[in-house]
C-alpha atoms as a PDB file:
ATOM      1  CA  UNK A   1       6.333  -2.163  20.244  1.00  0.00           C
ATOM      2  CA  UNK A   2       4.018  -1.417  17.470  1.00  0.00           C
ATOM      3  CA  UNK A   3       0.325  -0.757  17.705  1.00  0.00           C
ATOM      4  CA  UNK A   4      -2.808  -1.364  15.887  1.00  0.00           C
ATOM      5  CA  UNK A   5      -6.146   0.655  17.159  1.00  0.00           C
ATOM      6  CA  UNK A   6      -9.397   0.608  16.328  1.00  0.00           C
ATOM      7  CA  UNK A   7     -10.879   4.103  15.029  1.00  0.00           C
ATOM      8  CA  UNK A   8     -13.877   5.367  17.078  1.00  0.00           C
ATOM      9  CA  UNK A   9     -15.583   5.675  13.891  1.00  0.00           C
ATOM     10  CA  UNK A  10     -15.538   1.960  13.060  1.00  0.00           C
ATOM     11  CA  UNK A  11     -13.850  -1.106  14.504  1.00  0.00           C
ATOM     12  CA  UNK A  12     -13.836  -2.120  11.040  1.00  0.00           C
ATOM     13  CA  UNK A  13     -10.613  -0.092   9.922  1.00  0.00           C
ATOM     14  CA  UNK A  14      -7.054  -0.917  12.050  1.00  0.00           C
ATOM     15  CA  UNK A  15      -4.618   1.257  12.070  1.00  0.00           C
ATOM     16  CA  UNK A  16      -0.986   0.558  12.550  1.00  0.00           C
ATOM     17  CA  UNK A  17       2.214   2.778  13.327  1.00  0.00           C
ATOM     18  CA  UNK A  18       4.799   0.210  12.592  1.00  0.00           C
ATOM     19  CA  UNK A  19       6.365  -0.833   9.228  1.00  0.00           C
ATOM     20  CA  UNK A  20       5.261  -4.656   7.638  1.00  0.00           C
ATOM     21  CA  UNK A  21       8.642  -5.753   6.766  1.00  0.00           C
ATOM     22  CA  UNK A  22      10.128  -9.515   6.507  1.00  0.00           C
ATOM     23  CA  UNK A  23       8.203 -12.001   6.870  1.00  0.00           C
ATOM     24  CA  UNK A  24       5.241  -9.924   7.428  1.00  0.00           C
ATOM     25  CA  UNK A  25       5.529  -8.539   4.357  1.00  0.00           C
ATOM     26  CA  UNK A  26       5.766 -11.094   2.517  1.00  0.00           C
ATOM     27  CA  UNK A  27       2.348 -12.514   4.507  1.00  0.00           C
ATOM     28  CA  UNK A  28       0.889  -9.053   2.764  1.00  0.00           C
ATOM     29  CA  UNK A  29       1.818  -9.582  -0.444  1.00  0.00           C
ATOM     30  CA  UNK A  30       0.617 -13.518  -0.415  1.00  0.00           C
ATOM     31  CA  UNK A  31      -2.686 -12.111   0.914  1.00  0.00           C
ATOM     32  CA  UNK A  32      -2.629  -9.358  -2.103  1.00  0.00           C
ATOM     33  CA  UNK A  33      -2.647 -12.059  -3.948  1.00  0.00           C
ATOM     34  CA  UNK A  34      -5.360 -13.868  -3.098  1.00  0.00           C
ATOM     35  CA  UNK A  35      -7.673 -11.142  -2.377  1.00  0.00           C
ATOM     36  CA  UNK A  36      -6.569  -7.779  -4.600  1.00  0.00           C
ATOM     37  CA  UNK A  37      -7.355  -6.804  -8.295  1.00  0.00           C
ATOM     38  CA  UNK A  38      -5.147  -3.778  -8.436  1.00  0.00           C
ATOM     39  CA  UNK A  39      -2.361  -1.650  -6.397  1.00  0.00           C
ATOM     40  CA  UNK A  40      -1.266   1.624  -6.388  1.00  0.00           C
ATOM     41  CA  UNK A  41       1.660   3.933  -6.252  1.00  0.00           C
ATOM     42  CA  UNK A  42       2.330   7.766  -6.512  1.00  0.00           C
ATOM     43  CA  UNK A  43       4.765   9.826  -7.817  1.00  0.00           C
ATOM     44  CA  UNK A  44       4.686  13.303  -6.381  1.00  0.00           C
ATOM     45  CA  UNK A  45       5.433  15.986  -8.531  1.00  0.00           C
ATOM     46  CA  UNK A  46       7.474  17.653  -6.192  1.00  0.00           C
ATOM     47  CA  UNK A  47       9.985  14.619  -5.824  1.00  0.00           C
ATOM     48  CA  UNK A  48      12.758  13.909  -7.660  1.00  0.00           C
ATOM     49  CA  UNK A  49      12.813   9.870  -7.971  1.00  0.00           C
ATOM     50  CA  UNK A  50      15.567   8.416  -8.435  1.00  0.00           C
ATOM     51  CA  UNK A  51      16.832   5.596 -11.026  1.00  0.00           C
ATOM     52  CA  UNK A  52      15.124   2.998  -8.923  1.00  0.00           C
ATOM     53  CA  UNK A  53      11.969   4.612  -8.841  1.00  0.00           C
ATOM     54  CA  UNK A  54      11.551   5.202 -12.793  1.00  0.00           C
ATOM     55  CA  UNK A  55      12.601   1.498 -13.744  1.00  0.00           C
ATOM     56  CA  UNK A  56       9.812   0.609 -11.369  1.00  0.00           C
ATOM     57  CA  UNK A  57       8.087   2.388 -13.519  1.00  0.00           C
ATOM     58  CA  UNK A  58       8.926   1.136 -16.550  1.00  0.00           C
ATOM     59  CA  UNK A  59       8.723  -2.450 -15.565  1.00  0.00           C
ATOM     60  CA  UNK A  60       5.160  -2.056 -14.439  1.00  0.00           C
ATOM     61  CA  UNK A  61       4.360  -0.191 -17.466  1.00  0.00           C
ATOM     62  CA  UNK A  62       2.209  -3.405 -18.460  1.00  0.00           C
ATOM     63  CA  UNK A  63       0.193  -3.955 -15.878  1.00  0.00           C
ATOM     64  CA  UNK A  64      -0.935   0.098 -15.882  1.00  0.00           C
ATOM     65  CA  UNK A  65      -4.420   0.262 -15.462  1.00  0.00           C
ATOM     66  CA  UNK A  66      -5.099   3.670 -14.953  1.00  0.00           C
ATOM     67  CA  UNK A  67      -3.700   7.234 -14.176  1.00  0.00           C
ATOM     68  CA  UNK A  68      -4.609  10.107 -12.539  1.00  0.00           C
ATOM     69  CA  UNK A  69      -3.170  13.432 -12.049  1.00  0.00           C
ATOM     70  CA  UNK A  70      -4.287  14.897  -8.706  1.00  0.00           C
ATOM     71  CA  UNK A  71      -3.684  16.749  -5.570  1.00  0.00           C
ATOM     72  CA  UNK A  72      -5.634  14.021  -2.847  1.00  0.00           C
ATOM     73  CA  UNK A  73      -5.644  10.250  -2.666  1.00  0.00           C
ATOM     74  CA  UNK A  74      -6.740   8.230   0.183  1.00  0.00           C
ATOM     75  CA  UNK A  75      -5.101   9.004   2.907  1.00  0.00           C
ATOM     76  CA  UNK A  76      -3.473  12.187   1.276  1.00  0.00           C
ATOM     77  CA  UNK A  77      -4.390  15.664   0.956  1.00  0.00           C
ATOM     78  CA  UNK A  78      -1.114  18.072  -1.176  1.00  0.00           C
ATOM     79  CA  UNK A  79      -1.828  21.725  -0.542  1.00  0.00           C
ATOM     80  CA  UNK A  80       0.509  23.273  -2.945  1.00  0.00           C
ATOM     81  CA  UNK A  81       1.780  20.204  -5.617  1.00  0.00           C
ATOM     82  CA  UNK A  82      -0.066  17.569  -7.463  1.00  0.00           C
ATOM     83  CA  UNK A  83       1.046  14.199  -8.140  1.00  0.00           C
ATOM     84  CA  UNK A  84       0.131  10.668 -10.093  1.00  0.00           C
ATOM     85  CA  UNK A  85      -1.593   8.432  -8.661  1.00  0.00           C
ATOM     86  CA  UNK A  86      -1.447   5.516 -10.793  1.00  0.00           C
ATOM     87  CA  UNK A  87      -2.763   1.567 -10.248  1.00  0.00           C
ATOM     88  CA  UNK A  88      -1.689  -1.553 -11.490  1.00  0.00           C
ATOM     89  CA  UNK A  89      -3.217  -5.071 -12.059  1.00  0.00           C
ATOM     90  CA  UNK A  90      -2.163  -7.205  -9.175  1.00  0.00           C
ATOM     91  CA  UNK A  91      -0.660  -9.939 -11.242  1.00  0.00           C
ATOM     92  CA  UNK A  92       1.767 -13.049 -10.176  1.00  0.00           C
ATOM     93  CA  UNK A  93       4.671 -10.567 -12.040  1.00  0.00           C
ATOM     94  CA  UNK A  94       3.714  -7.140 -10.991  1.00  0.00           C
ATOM     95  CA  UNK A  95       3.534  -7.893  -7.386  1.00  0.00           C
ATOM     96  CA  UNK A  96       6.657  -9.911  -7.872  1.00  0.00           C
ATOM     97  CA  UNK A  97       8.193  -6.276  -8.508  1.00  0.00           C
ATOM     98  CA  UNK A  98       6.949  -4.823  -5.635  1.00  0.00           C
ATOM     99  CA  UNK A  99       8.208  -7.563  -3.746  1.00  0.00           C
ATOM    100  CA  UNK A 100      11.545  -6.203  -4.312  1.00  0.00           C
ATOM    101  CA  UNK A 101      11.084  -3.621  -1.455  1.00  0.00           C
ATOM    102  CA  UNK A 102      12.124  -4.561   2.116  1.00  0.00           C
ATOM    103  CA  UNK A 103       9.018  -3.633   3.480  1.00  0.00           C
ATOM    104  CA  UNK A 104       5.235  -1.528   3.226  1.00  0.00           C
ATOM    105  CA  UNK A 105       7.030   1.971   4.467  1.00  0.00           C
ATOM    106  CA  UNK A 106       9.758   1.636   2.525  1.00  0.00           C
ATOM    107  CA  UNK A 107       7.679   3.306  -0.294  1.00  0.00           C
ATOM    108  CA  UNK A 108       8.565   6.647  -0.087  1.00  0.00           C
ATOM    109  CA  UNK A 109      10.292   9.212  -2.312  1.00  0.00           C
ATOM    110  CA  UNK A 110      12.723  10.053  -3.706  1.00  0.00           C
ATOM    111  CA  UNK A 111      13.813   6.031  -3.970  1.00  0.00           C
ATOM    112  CA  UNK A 112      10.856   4.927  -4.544  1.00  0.00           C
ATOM    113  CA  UNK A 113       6.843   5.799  -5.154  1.00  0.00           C
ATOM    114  CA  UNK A 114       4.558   6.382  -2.077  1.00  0.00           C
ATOM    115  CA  UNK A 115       1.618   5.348  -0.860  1.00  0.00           C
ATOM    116  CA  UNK A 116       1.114   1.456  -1.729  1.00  0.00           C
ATOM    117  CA  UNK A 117      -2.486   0.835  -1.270  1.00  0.00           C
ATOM    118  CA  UNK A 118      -4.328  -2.474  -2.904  1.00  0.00           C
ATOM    119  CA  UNK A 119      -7.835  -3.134  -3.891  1.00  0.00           C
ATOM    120  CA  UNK A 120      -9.966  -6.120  -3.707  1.00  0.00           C
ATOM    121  CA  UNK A 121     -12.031  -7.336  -6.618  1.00  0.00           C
ATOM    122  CA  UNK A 122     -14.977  -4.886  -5.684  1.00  0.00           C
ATOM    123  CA  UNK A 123     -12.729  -2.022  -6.025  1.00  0.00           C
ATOM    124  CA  UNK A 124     -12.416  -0.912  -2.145  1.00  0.00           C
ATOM    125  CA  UNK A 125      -9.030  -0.217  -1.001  1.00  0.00           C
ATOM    126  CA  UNK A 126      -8.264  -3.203   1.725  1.00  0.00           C
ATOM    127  CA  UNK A 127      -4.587  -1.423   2.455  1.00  0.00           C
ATOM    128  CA  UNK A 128      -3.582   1.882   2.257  1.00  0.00           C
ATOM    129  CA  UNK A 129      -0.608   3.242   3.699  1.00  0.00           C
ATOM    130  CA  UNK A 130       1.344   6.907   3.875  1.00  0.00           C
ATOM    131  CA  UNK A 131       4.650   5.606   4.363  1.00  0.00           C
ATOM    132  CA  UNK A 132       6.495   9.061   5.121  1.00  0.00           C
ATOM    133  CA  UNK A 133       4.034   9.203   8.033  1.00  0.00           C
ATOM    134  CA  UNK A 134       4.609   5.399   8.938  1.00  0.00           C
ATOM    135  CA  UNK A 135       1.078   5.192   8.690  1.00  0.00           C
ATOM    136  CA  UNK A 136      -0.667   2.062   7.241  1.00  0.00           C
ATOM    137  CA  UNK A 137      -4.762   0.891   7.683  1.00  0.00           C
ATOM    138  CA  UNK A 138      -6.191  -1.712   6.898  1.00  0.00           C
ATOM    139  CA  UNK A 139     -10.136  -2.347   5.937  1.00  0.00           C
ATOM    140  CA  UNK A 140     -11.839  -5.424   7.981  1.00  0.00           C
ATOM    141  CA  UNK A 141     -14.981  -5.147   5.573  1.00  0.00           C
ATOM    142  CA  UNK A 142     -13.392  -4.971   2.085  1.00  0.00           C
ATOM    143  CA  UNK A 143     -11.592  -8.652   2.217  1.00  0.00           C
ATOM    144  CA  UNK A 144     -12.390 -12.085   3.393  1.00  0.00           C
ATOM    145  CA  UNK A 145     -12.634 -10.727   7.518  1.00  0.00           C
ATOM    146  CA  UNK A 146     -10.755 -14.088   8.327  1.00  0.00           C
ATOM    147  CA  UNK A 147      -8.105 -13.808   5.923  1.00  0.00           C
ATOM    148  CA  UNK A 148      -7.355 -10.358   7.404  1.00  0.00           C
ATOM    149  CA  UNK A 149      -7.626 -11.683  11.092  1.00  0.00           C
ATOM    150  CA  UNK A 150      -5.240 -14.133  10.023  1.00  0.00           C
ATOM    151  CA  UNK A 151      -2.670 -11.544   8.711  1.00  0.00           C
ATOM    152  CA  UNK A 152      -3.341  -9.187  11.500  1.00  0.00           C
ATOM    153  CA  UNK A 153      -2.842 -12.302  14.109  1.00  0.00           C
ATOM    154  CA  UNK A 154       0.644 -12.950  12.195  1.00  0.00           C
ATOM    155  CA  UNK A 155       2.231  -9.779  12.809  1.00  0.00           C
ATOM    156  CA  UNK A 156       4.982 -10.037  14.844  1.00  0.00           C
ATOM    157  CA  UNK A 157       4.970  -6.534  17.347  1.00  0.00           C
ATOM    158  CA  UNK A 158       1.550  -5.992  16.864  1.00  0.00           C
ATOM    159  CA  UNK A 159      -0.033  -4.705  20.504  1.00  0.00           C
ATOM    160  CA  UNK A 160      -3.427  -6.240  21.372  1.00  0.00           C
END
């Protein structure tokens, strides 16, 4: 069964330890929508991507926002490699590409960029995820709390 827990830090963050795939995926994506300027994806250094991975790339090409080269992201520490770290505008036809994935943890190397995380209007990350760890969060405080409720409430597996 999959699990969501509250950090003892804050109640406002919820972790879960099961992949958003289907249906509840797609719930994610209509709630990026709604409630997220920008996305992001990295591309380690260290991985070699394959074909799917760098037409991604080239099909989000205009919705680039900004790029970084760096060794941490949220969620994400690299001792030894760096990688880019770069977001997109969360348009109608760039999350339409990203919609092409089966599910959140499917973003991993080398088939595809890691790390999908989104970003409401404000700028705060609302989803992150470290899909290699099957690892996702999400942030109570940076969205519409009943919007999230919702989405958390529609999760299939999800242990209360």
């Amino acid at each position: 069964m999959a699990s969501a827990e509250c950090t003892p830090a804050s109640h406002d963050i919820v972790l879960l330890d099961r992949d958003i795939a289907g249906p509840a995926y797609s719930a994610m994506l209509d709630l990026a929508r709604r409630h997220s300027l920008a996305f992001s994806l990295v591309w380690r250094d260290d991985t070699s991507y394959g074909p799917q991975a760098h037409t991604l790339l080239r099909s989000l090409g205009p919705y680039l926002r900004y790029e970084h080269h760096t060794h941490e992201w949220r969620g994400t520490t690299l001792m030894r490699a760096k990688a880019w770290v770069r977001w997109f505008r969360a348009t109608e036809e760039s999350l339409a590409l990203i919609a092409r994935s089966e599910s959140l943890f499917a973003w991993h190397g080398p088939g595809l960029p890691e790390d999908m995380a989104f970003y409401a209007e404000d700028g705060r990350g609302w989803l992150g995820s470290t899909a290699h760890e099957s690892l996702a969060w999400i942030d109570m405080t940076a969205i519409d709390r009943d919007a999230s409720t919702d989405f958390l409430a529609m999760l299939p597996l999800l242990d209360r």
